[in-house]
C-alpha atoms as a PDB file:
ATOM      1  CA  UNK A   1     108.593  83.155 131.320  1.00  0.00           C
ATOM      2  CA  UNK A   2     105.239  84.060 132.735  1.00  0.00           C
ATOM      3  CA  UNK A   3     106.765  86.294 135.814  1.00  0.00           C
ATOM      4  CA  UNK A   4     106.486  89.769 137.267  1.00  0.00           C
ATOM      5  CA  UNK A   5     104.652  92.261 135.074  1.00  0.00           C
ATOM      6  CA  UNK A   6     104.033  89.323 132.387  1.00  0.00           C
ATOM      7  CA  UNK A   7     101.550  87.773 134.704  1.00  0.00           C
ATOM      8  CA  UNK A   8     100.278  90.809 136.127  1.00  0.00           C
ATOM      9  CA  UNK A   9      98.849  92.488 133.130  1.00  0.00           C
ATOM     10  CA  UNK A  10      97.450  88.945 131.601  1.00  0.00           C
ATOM     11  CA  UNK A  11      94.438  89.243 132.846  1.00  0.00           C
ATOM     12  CA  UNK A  12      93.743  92.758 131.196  1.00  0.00           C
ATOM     13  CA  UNK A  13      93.336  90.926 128.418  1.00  0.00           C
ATOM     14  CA  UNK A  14      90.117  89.672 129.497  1.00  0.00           C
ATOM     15  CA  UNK A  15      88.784  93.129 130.655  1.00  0.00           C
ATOM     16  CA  UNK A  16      89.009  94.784 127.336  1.00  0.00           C
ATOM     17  CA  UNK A  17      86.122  94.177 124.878  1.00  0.00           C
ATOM     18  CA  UNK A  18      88.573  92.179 122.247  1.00  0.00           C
ATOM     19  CA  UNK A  19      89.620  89.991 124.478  1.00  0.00           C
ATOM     20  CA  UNK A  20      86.501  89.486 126.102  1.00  0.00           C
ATOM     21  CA  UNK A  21      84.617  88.511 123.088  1.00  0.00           C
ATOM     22  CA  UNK A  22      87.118  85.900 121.751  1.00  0.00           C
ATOM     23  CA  UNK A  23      87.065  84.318 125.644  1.00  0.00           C
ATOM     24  CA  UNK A  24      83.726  83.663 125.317  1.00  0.00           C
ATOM     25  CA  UNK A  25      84.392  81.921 121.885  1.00  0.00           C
ATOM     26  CA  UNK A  26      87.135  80.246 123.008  1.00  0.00           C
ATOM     27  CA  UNK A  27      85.303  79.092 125.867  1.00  0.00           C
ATOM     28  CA  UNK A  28      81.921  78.033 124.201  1.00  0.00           C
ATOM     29  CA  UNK A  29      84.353  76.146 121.747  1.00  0.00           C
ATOM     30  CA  UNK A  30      85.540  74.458 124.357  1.00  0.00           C
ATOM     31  CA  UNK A  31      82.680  73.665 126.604  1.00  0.00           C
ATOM     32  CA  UNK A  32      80.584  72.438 124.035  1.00  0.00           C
ATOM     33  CA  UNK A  33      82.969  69.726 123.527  1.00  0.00           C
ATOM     34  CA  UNK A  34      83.912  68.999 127.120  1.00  0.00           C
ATOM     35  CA  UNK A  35      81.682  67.881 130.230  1.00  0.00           C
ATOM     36  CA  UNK A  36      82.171  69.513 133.194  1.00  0.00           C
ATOM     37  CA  UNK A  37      82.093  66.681 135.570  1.00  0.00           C
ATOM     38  CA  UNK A  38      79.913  67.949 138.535  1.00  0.00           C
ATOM     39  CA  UNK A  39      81.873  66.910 142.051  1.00  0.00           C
ATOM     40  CA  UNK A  40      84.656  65.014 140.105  1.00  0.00           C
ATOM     41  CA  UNK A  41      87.964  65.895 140.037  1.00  0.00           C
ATOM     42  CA  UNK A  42      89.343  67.329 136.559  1.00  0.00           C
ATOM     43  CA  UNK A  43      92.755  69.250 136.015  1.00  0.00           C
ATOM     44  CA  UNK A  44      93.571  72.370 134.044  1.00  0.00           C
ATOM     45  CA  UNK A  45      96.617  71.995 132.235  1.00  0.00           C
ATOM     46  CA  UNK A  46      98.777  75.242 132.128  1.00  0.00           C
ATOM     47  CA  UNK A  47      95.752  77.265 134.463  1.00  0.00           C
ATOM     48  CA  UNK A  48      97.712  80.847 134.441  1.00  0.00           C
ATOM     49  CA  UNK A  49      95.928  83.073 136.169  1.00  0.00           C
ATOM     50  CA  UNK A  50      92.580  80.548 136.736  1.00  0.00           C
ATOM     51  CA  UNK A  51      90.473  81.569 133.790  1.00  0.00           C
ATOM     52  CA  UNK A  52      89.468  78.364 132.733  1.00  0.00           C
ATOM     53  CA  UNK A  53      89.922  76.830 136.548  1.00  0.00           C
ATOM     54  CA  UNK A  54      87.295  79.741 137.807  1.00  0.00           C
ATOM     55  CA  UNK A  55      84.711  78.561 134.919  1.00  0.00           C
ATOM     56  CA  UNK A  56      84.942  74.808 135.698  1.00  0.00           C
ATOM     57  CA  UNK A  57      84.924  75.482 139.563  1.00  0.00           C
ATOM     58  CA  UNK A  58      82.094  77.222 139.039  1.00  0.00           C
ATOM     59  CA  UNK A  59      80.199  74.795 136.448  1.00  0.00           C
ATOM     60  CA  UNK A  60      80.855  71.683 140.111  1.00  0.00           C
ATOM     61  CA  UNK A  61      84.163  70.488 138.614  1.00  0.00           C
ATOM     62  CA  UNK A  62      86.329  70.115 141.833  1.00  0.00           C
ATOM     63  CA  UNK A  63      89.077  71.419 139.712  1.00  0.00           C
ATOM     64  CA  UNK A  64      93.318  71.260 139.997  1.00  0.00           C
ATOM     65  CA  UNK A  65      94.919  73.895 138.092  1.00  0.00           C
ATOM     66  CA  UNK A  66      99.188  73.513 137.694  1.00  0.00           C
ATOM     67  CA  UNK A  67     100.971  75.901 136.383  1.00  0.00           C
ATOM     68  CA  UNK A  68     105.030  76.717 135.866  1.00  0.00           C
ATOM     69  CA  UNK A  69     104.143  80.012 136.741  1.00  0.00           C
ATOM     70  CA  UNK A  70     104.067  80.943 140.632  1.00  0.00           C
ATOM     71  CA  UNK A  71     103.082  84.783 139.582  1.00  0.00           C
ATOM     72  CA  UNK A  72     100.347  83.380 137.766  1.00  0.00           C
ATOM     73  CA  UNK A  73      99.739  80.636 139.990  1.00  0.00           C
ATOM     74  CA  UNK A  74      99.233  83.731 143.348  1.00  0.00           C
ATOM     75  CA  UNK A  75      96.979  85.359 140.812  1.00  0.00           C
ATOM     76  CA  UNK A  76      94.850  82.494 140.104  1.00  0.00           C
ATOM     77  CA  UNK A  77      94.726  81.870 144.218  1.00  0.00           C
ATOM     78  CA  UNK A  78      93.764  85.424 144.759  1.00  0.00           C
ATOM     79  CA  UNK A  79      90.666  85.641 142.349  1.00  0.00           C
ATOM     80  CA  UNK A  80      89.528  82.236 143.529  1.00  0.00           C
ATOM     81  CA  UNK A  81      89.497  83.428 147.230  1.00  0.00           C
ATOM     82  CA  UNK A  82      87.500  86.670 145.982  1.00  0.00           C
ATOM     83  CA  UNK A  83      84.762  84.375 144.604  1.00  0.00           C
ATOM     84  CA  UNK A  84      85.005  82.286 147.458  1.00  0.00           C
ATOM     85  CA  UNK A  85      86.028  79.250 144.894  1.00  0.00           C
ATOM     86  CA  UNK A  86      87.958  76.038 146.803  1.00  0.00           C
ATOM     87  CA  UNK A  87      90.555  75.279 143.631  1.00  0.00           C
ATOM     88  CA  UNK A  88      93.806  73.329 144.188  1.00  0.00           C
ATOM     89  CA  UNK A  89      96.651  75.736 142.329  1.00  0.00           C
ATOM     90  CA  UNK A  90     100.309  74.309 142.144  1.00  0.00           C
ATOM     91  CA  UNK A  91     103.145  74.643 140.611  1.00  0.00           C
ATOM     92  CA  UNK A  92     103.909  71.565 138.202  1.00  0.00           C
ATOM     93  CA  UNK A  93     104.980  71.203 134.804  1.00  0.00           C
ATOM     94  CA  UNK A  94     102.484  69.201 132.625  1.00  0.00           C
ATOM     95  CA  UNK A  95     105.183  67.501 130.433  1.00  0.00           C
ATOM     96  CA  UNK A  96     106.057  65.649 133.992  1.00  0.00           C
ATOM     97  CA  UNK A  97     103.094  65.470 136.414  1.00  0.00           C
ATOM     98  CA  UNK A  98     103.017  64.545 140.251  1.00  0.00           C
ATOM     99  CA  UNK A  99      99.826  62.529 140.055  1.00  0.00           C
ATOM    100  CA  UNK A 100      99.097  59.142 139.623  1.00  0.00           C
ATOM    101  CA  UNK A 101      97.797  57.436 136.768  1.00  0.00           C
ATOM    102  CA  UNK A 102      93.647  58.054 136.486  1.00  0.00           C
ATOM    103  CA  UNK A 103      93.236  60.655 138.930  1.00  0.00           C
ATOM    104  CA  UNK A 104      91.196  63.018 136.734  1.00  0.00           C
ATOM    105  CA  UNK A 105      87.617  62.370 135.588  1.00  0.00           C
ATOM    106  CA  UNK A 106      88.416  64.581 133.151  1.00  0.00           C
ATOM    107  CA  UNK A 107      91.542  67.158 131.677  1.00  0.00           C
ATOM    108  CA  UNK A 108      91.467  70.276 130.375  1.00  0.00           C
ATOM    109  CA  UNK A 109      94.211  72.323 128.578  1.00  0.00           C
ATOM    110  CA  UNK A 110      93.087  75.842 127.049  1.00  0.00           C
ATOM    111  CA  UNK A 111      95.762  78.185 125.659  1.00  0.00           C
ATOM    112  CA  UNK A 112      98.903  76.773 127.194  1.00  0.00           C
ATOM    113  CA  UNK A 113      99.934  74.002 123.827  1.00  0.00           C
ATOM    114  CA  UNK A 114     101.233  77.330 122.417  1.00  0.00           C
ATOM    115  CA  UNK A 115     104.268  77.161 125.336  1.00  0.00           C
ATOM    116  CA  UNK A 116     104.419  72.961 125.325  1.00  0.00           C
ATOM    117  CA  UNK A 117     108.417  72.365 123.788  1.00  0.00           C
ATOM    118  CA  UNK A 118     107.407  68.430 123.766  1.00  0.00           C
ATOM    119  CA  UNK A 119     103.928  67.772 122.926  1.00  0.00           C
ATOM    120  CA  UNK A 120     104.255  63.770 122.781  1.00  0.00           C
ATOM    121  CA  UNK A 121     105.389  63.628 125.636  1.00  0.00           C
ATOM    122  CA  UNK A 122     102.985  66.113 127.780  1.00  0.00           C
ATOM    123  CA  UNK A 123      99.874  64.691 125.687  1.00  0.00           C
ATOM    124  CA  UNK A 124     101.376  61.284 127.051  1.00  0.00           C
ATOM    125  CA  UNK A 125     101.048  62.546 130.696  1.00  0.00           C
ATOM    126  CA  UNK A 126      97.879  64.571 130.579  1.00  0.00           C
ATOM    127  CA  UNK A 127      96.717  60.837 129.249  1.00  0.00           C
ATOM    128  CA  UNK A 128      98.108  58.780 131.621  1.00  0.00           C
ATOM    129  CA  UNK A 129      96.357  60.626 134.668  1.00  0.00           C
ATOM    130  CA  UNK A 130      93.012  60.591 133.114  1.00  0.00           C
ATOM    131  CA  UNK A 131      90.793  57.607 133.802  1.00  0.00           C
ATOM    132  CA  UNK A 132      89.418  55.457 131.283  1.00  0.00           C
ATOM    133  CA  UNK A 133      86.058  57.001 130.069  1.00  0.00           C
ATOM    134  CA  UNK A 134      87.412  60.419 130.583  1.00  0.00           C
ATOM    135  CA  UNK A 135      88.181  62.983 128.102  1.00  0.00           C
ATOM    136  CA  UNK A 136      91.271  65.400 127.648  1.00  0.00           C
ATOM    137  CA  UNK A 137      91.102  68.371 125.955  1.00  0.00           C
ATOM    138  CA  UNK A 138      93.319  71.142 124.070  1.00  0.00           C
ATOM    139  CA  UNK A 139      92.834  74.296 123.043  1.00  0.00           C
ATOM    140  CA  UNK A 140      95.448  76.811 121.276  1.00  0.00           C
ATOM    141  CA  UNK A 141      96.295  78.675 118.597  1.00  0.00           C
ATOM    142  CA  UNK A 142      96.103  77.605 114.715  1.00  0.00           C
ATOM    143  CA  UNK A 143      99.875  78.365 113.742  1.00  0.00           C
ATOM    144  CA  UNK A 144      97.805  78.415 109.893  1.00  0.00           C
ATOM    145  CA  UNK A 145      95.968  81.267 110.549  1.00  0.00           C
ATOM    146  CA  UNK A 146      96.192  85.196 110.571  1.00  0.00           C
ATOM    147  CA  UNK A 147      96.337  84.702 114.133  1.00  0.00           C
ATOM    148  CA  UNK A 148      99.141  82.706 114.253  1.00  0.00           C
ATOM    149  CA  UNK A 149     100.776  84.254 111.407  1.00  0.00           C
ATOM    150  CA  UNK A 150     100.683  87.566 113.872  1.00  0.00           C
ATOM    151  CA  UNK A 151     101.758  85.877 117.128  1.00  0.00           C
ATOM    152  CA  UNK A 152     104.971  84.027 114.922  1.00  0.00           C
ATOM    153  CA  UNK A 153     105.892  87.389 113.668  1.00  0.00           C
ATOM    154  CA  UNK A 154     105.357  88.923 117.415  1.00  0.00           C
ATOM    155  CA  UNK A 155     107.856  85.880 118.576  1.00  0.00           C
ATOM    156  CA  UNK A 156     110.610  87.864 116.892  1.00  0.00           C
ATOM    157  CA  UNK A 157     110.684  91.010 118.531  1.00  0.00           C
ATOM    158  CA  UNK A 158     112.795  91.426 121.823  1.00  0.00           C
ATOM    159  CA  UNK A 159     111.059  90.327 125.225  1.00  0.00           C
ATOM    160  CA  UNK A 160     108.417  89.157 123.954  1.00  0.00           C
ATOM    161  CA  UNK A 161     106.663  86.058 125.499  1.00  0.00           C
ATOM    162  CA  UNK A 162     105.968  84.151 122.209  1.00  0.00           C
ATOM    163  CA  UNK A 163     109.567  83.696 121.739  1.00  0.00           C
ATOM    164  CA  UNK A 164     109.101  80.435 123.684  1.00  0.00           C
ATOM    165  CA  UNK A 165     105.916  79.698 121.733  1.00  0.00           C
ATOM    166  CA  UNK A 166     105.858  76.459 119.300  1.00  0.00           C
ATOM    167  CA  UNK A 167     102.332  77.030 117.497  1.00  0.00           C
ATOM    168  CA  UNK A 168     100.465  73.841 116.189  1.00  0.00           C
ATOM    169  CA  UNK A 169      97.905  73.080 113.637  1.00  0.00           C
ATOM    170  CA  UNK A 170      94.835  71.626 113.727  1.00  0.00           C
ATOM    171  CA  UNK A 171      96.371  68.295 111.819  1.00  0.00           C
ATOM    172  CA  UNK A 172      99.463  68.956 114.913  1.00  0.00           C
ATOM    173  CA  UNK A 173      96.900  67.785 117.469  1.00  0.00           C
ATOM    174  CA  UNK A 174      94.561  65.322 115.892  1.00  0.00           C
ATOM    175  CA  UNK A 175      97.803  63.507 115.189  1.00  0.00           C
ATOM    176  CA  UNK A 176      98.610  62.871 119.118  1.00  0.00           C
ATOM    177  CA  UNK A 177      95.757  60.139 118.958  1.00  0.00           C
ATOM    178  CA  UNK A 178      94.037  60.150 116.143  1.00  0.00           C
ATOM    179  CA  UNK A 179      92.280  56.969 117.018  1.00  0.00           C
ATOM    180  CA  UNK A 180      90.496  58.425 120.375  1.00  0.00           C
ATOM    181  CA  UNK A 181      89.178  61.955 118.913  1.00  0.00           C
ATOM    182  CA  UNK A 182      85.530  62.663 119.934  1.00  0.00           C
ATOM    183  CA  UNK A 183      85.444  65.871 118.725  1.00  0.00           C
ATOM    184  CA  UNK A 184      86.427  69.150 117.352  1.00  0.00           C
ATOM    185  CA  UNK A 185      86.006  72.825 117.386  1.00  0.00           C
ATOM    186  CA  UNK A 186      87.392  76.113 115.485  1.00  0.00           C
ATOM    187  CA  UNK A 187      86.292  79.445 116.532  1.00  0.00           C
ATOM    188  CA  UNK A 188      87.723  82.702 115.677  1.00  0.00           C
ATOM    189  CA  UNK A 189      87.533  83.342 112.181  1.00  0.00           C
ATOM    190  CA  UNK A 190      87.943  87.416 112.637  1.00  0.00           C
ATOM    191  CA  UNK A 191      90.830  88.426 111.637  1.00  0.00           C
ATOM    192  CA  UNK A 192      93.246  90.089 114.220  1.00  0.00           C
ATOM    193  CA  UNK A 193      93.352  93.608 111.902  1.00  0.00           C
ATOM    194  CA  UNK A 194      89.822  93.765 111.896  1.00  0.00           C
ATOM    195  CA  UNK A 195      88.534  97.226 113.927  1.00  0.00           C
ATOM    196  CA  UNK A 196      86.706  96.361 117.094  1.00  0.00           C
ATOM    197  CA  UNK A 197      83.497  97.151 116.091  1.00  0.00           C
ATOM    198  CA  UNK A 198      83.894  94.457 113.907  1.00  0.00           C
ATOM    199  CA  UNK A 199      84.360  91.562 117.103  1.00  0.00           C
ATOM    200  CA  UNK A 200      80.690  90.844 116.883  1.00  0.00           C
ATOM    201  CA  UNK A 201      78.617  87.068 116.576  1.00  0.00           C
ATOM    202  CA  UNK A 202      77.711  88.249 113.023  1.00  0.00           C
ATOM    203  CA  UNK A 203      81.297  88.666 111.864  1.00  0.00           C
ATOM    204  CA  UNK A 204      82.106  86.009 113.351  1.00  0.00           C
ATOM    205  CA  UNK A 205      79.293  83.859 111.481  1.00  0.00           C
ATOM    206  CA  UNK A 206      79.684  85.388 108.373  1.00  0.00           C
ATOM    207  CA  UNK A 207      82.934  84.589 108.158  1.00  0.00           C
ATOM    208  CA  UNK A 208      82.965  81.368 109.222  1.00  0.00           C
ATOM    209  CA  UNK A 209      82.899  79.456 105.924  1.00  0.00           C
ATOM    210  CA  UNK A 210      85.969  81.867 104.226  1.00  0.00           C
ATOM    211  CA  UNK A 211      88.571  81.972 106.515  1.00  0.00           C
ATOM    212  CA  UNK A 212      91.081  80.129 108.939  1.00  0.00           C
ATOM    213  CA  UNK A 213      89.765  79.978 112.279  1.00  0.00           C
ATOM    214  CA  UNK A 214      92.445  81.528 114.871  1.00  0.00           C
ATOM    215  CA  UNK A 215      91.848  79.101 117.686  1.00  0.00           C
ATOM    216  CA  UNK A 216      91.430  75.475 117.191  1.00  0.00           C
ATOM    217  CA  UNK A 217      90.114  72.707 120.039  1.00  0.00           C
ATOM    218  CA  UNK A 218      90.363  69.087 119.969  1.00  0.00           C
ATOM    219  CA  UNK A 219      88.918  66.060 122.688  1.00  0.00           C
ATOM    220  CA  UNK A 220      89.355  63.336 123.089  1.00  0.00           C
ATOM    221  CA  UNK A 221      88.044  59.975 125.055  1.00  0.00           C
ATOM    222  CA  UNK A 222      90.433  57.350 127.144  1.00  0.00           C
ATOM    223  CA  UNK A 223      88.918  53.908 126.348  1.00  0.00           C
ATOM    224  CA  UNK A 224      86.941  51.894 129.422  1.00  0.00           C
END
């Protein structure tokens, strides 16, 4: 899915001013939801290329990123060596994990639950290797939203790689364990046709309180 030239222009993504500006949404949406767990292990869930993995490396997380994606997985290696980052990367499908159970202090999962054909059951795993007291959590695209709206439509043209995409809703992922939610977070309430002038913390704010957010994060904490 994620091979070859798929992986290898991911990242630009990031390096345009678009994308950069609704990373560091994404990311405060996340973070402000999620401790980073200085010198404890935590795993990322569906790393890619090591976005997330670099930023929790880099916060003292000793961090394990798995991925189904070799291509992504050398590309995540690569830019972890550059910044002289020691992150575990393997290759490992989170809907059946090679851990045992507790061995994360905490787990993380941002913008791979768009790609996750079983979510019961991978919610199940990422669960059963976190300890009690830990917290798991999920970040992806809200299928009710102009953003996923776009990406659905996107899914139907030829090659491309939301074809194997199943987007959820915010209700989609509170209902994996309703009972153990600590939090949530929406971010991204600019719409995808807006011009790019437009990708600003203003815009963002002022529309806040009118429309769908485009990205949608939930935690949540494993009993003691």
């Amino acid at each position: 899915m994620f091979t070859g030239e798929i992986a290898a222009n991911y990242d630009l993504w990031y390096q345009n001013p678009r994308g950069a500006f609704i990373d560091e949404l994404e990311t405060e949406a996340a973070l402000k939801l999620f401790s980073p767990y200085p010198n404890q292990p935590v795993l990322d869930a569906g790393c890619g290329t090591g976005n997330f993995s670099i930023k929790l490396a880099q916060m003292g997380s000793k961090v394990t990123g798995i991925d189904i994606s070799e291509d992504m997985l050398s590309l995540a290696r690569n830019k972890a060596s550059l910044l002289n980052l020691d992150i575990q990367f393997l290759k490992m499908d989170l809907h059946s994990l090679d851990f045992p159970d507790g061995s994360f202090a905490g787990v993380f999962s941002m913008a791979a639950w768009e790609f996750v054909t079983e979510p019961e059951r991978a919610f199940a795993e990422l669960w059963r290797v976190l300890r009690p007291g830990g917290q798991l959590l999920i970040g992806t695209i809200n299928r009710e939203s102009p953003w996923g709206k776009l990406y659905m439509e996107q899914a139907k043209q030829p090659g491309s790689v939301f074809r194997y995409a199943d987007f959820k809703s915010l209700q989609d992922l509170k209902n994996l364990a309703p009972e153990h939610i600590c939090g949530w977070s929406e971010c991204l309430f600019i719409p995808p046709e807006a011009e790019d002038s437009l990708f600003t913390r203003e815009t963002e704010e002022s529309l806040r309180y009118s429309n769908s957010p485009g990205f949608i994060v939930v935690c949540w904490q494993k009993p003691l």
